[in-house]
N, C-alpha and C. Protein backbone atom coordinates (compact mmCIF):
# COMPACT_ATOMS: atom_id res chain seq x y z
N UNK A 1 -69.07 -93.02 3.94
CA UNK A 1 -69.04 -91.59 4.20
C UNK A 1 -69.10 -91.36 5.71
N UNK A 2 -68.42 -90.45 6.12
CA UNK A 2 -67.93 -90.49 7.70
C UNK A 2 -68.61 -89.31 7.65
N UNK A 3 -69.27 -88.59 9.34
CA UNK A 3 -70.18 -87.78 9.87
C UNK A 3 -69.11 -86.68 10.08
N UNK A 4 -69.11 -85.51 9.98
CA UNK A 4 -68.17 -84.70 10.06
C UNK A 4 -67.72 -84.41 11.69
N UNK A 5 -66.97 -84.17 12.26
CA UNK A 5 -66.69 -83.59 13.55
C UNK A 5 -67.76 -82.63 14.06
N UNK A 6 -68.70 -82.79 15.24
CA UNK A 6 -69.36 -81.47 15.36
C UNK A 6 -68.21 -80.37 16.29
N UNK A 7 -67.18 -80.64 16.53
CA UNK A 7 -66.63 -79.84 17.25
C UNK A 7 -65.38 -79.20 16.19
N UNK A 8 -65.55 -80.27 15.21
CA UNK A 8 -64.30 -79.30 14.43
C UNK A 8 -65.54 -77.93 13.56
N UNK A 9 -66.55 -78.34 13.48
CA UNK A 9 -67.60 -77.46 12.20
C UNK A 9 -68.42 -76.50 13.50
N UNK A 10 -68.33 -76.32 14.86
CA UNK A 10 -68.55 -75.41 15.95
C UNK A 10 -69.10 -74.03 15.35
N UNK A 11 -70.78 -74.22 15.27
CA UNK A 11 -70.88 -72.99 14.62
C UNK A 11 -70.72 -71.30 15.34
N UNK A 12 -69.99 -70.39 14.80
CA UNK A 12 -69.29 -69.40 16.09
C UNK A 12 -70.51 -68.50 17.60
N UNK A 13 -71.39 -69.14 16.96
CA UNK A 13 -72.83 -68.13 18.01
C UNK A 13 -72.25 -69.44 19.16
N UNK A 14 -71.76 -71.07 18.88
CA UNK A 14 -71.66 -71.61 19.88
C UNK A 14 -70.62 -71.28 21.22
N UNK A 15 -69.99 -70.52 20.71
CA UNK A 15 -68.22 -70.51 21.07
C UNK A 15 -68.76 -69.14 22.26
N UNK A 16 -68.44 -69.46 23.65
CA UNK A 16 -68.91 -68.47 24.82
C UNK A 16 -67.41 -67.78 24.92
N UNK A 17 -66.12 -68.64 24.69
CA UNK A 17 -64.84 -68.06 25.08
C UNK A 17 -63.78 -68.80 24.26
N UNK A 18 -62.71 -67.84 23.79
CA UNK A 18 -61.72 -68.83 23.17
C UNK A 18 -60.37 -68.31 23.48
N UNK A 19 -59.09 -69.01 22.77
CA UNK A 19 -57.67 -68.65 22.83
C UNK A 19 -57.59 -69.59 21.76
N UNK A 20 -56.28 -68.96 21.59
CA UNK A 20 -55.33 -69.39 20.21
C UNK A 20 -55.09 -71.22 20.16
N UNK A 21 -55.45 -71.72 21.65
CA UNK A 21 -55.85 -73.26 21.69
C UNK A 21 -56.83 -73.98 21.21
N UNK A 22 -57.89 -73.00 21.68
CA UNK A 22 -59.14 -73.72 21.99
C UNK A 22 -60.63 -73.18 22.07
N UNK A 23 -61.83 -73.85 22.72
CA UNK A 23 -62.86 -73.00 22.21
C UNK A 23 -63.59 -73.23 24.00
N UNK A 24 -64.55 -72.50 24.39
CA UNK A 24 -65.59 -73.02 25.49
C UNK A 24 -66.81 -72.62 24.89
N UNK A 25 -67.74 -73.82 25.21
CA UNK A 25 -69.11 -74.00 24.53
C UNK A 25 -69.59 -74.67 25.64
N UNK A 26 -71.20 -73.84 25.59
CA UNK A 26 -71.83 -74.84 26.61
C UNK A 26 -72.50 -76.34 25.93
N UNK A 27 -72.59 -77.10 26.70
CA UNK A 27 -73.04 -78.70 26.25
C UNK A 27 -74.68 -78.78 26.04
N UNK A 28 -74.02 -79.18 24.79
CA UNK A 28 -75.60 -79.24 24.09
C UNK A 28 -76.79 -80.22 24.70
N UNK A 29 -75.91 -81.04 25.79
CA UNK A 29 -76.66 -82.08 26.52
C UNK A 29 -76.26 -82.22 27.61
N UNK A 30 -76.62 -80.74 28.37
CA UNK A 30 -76.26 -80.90 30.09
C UNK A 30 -76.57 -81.35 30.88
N UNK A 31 -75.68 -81.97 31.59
CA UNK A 31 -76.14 -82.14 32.97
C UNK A 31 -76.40 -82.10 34.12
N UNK A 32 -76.36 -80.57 33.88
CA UNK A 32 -76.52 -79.34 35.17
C UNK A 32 -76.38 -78.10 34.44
N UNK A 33 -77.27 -77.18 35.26
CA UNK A 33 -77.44 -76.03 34.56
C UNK A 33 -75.45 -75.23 34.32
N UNK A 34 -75.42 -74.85 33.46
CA UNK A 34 -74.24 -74.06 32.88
C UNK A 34 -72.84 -74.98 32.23
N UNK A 35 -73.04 -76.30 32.34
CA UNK A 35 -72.62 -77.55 32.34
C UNK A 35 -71.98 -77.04 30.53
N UNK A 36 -70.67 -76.98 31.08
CA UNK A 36 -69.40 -76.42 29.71
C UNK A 36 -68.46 -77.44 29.20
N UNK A 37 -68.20 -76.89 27.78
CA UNK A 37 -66.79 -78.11 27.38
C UNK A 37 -65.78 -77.00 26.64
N UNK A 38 -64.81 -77.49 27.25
CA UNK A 38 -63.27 -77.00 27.09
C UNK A 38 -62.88 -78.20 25.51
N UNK A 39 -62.42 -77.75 24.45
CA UNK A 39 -62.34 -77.95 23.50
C UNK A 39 -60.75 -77.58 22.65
N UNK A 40 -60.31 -78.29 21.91
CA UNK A 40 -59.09 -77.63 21.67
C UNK A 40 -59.18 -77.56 20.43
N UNK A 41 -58.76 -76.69 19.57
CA UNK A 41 -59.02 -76.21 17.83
C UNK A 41 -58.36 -77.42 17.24
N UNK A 42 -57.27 -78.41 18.01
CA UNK A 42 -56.83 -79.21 16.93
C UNK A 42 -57.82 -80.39 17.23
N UNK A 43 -57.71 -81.35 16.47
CA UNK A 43 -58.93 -82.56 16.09
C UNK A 43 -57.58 -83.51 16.72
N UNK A 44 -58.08 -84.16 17.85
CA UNK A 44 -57.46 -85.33 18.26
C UNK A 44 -58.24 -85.93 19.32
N UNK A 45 -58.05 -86.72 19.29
CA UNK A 45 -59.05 -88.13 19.90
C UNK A 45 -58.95 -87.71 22.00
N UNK A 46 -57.79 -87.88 22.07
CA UNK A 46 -56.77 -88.27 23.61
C UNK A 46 -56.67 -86.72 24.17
N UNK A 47 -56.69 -86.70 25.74
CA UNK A 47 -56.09 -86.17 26.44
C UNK A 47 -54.62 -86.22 26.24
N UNK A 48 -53.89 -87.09 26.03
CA UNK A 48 -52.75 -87.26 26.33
C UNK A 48 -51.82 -87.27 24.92
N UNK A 49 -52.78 -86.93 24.04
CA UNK A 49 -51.86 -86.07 23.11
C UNK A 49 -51.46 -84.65 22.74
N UNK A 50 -52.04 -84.52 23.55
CA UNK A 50 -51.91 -82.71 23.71
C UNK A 50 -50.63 -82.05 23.58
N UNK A 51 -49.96 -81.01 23.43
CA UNK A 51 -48.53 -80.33 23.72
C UNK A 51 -48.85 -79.84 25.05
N UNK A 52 -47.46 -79.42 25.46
CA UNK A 52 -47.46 -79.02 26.89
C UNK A 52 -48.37 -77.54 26.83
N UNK A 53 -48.25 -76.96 25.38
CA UNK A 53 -48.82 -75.37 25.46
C UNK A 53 -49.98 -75.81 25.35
N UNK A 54 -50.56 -76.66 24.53
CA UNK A 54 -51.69 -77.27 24.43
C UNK A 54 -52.56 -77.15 25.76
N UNK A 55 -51.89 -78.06 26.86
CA UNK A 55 -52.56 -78.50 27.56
C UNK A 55 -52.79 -77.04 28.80
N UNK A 56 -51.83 -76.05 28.78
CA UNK A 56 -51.38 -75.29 29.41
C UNK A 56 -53.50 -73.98 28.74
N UNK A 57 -52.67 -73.67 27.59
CA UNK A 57 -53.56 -73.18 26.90
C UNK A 57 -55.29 -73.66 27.55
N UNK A 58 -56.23 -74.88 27.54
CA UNK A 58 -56.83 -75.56 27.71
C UNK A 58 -57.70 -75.26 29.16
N UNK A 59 -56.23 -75.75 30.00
CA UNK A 59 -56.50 -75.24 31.39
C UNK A 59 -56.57 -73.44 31.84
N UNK A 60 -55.66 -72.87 31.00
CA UNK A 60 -56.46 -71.41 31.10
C UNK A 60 -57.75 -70.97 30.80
N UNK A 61 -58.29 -71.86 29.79
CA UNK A 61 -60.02 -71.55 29.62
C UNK A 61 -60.66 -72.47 30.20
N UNK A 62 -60.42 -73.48 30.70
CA UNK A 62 -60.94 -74.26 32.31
C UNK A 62 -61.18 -72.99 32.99
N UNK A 63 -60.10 -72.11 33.90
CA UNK A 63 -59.85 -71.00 34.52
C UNK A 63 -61.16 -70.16 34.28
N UNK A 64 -60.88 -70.02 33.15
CA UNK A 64 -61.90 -68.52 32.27
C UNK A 64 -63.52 -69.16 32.68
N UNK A 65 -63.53 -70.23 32.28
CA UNK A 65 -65.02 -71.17 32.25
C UNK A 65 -65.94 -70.50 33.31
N UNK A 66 -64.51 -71.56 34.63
CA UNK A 66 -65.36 -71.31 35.68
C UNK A 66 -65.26 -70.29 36.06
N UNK A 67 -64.76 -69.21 35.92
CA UNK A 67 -64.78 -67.92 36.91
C UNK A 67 -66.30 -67.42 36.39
N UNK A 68 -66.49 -67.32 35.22
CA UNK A 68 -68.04 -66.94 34.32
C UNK A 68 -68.94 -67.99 35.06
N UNK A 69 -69.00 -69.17 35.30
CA UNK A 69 -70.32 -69.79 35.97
C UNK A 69 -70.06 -69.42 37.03
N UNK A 70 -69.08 -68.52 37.66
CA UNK A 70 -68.99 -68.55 39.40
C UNK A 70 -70.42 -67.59 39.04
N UNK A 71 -70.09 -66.65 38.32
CA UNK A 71 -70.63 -65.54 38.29
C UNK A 71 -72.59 -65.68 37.72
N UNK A 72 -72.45 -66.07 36.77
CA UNK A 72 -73.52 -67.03 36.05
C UNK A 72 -74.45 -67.84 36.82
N UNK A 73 -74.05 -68.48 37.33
CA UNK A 73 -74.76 -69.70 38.04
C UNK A 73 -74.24 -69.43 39.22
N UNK A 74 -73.04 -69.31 40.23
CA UNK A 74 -73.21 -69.29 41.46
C UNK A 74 -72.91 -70.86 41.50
N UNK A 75 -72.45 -71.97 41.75
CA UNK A 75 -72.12 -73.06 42.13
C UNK A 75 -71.52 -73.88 43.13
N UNK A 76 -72.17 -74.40 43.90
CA UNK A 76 -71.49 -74.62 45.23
C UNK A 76 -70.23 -75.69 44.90
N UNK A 77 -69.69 -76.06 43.55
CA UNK A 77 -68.86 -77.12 43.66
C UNK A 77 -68.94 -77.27 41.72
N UNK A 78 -67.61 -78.28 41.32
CA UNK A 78 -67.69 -78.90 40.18
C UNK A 78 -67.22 -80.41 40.28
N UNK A 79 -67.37 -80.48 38.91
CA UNK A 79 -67.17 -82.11 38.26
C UNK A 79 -65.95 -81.51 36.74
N UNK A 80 -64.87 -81.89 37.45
CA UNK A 80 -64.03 -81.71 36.26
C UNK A 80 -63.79 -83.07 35.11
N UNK A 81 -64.21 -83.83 33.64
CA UNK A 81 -63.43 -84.82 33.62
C UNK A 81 -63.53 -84.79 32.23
N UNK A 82 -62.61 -86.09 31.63
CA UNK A 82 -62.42 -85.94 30.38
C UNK A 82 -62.60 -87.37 30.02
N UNK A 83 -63.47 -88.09 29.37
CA UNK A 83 -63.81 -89.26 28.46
C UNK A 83 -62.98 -89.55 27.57
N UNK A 84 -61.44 -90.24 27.89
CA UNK A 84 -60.77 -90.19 26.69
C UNK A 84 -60.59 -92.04 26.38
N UNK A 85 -60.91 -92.25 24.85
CA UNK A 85 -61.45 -93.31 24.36
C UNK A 85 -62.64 -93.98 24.74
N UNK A 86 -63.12 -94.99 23.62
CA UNK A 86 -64.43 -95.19 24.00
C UNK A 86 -64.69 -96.00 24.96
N UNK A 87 -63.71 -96.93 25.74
CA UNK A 87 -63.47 -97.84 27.09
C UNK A 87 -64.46 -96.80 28.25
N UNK A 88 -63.74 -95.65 28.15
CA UNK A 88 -64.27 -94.47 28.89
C UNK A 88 -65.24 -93.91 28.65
N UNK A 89 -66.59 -94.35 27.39
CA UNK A 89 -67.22 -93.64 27.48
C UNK A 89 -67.26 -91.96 26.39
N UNK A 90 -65.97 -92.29 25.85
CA UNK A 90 -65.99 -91.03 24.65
C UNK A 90 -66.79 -91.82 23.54
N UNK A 91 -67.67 -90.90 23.02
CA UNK A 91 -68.89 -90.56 22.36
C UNK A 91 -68.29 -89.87 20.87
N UNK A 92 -67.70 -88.57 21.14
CA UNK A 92 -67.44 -87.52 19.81
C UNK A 92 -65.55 -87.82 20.22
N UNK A 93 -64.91 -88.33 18.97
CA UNK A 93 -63.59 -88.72 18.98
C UNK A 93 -62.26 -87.57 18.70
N UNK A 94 -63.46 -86.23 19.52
CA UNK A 94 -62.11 -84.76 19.72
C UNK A 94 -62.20 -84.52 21.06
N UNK A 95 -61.11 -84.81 21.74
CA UNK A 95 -60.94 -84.83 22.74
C UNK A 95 -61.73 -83.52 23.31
N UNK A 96 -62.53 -83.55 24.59
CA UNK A 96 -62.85 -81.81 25.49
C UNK A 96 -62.99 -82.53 26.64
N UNK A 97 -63.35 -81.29 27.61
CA UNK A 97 -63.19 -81.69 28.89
C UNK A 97 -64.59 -80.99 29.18
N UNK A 98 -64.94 -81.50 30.26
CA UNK A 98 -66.69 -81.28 30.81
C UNK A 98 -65.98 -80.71 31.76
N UNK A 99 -67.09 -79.40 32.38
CA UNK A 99 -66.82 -78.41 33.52
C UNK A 99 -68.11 -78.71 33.75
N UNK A 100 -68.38 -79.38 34.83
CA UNK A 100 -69.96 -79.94 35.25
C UNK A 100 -70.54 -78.78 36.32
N UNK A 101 -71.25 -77.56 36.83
CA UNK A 101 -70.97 -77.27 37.84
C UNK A 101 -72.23 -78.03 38.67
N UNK A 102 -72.05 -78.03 39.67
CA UNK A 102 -72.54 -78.86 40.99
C UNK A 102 -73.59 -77.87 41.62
N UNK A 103 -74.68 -78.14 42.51
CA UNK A 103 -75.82 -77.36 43.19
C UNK A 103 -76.17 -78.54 44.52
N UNK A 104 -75.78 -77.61 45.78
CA UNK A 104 -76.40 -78.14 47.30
C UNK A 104 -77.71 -78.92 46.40
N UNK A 105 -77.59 -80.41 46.70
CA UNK A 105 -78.94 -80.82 46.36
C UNK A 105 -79.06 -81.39 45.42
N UNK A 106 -78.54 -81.32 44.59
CA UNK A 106 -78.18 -81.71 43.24
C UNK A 106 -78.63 -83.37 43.42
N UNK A 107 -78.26 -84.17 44.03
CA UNK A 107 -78.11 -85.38 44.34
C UNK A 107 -78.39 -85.22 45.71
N UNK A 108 -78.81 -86.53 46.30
CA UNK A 108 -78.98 -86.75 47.47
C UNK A 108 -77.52 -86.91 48.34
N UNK A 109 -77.15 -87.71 47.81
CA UNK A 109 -75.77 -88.01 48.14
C UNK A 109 -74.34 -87.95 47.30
N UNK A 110 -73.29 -86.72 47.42
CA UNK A 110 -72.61 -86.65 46.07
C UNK A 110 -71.77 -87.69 46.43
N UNK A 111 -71.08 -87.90 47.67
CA UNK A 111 -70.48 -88.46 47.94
C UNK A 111 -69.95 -89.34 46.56
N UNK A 112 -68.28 -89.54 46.42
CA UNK A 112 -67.55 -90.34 45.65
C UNK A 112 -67.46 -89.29 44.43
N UNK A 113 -68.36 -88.01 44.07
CA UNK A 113 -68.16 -87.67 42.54
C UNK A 113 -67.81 -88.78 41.43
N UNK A 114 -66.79 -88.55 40.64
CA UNK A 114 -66.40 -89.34 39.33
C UNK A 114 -66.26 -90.60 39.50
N UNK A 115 -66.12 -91.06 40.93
CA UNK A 115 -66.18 -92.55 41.26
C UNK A 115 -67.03 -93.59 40.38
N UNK A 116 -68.46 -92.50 40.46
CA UNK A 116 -69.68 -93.27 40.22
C UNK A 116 -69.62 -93.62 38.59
N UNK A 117 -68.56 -93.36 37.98
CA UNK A 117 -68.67 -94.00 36.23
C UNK A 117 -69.09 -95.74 36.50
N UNK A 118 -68.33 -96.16 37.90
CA UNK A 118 -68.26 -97.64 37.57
C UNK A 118 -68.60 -97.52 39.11
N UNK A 119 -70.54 -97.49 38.69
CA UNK A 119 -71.43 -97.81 40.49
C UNK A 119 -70.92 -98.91 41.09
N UNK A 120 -70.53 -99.77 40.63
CA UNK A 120 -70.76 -100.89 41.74
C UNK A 120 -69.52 -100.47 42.93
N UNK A 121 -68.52 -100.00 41.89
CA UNK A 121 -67.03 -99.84 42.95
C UNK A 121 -67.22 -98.65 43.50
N UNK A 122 -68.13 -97.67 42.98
CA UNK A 122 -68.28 -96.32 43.73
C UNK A 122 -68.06 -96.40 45.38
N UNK A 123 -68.99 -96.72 45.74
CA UNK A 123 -68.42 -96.71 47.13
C UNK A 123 -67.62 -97.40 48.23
N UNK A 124 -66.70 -96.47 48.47
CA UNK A 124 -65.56 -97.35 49.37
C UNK A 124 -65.61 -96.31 50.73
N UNK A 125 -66.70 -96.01 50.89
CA UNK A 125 -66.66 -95.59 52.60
C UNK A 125 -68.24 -96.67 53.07
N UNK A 126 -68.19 -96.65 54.47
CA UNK A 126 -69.34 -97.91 55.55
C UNK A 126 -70.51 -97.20 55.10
């Protein structure tokens, strides 16, 4: 017996913004305050199976996301990325995208952002 999708069963109090694509929900396990996922109504694993409206669709509530945490939170910066397969680190096997937003301070040093999935190679500046 297989665990159902929590993103296909999205109960609607979760859903902050949607379109005929997709859903925005904040992350049930953030990692920064307002820390969102871009979600798409169909159930597929990959980024890179998306349709072009798909992907088009997606990135308009990227758009929508952040203009609401500009407002919301105020953020000096983001972390855009997407975990696609489990090589990468995907966890729940429907593809979304994390809208991380960022805070002066946050880290000591952001330097590299998304670099840091794989520390050792993270840094390539002296």
């Amino acid at each position: 017996m297989s665990t159902p999708c929590p993103f296909c069963t999205l109960p609607p109090e979760r859903i902050v913004a949607a379109n005929a694509v997709g859903w925005v929900v904040r992350d049930a396990y953030p990692v920064s305050p307002g820390h969102t996922l871009i979600i798409p109504r169909r159930h597929m694993g990959s980024f890179f199976e998306l349709s072009a409206d798909e992907r088009l669709g997606l990135l308009a509530l990227l758009d929508e996301a952040r203009t609401a945490l500009q407002t919301s939170h105020a953020p000096q910066g983001y972390n855009i990325g997407v975990n696609d397969g489990p090589a990468a680190g995907q966890t729940v096997p429907h593809l979304h995208m994390h809208l991380i937003p960022r805070y002066a301070g946050d880290q000591a040093d952001p330097r590299g952002g998304v670099r840091w999935v794989l520390p050792d190679r993270a840094q390539y500046w002296p």
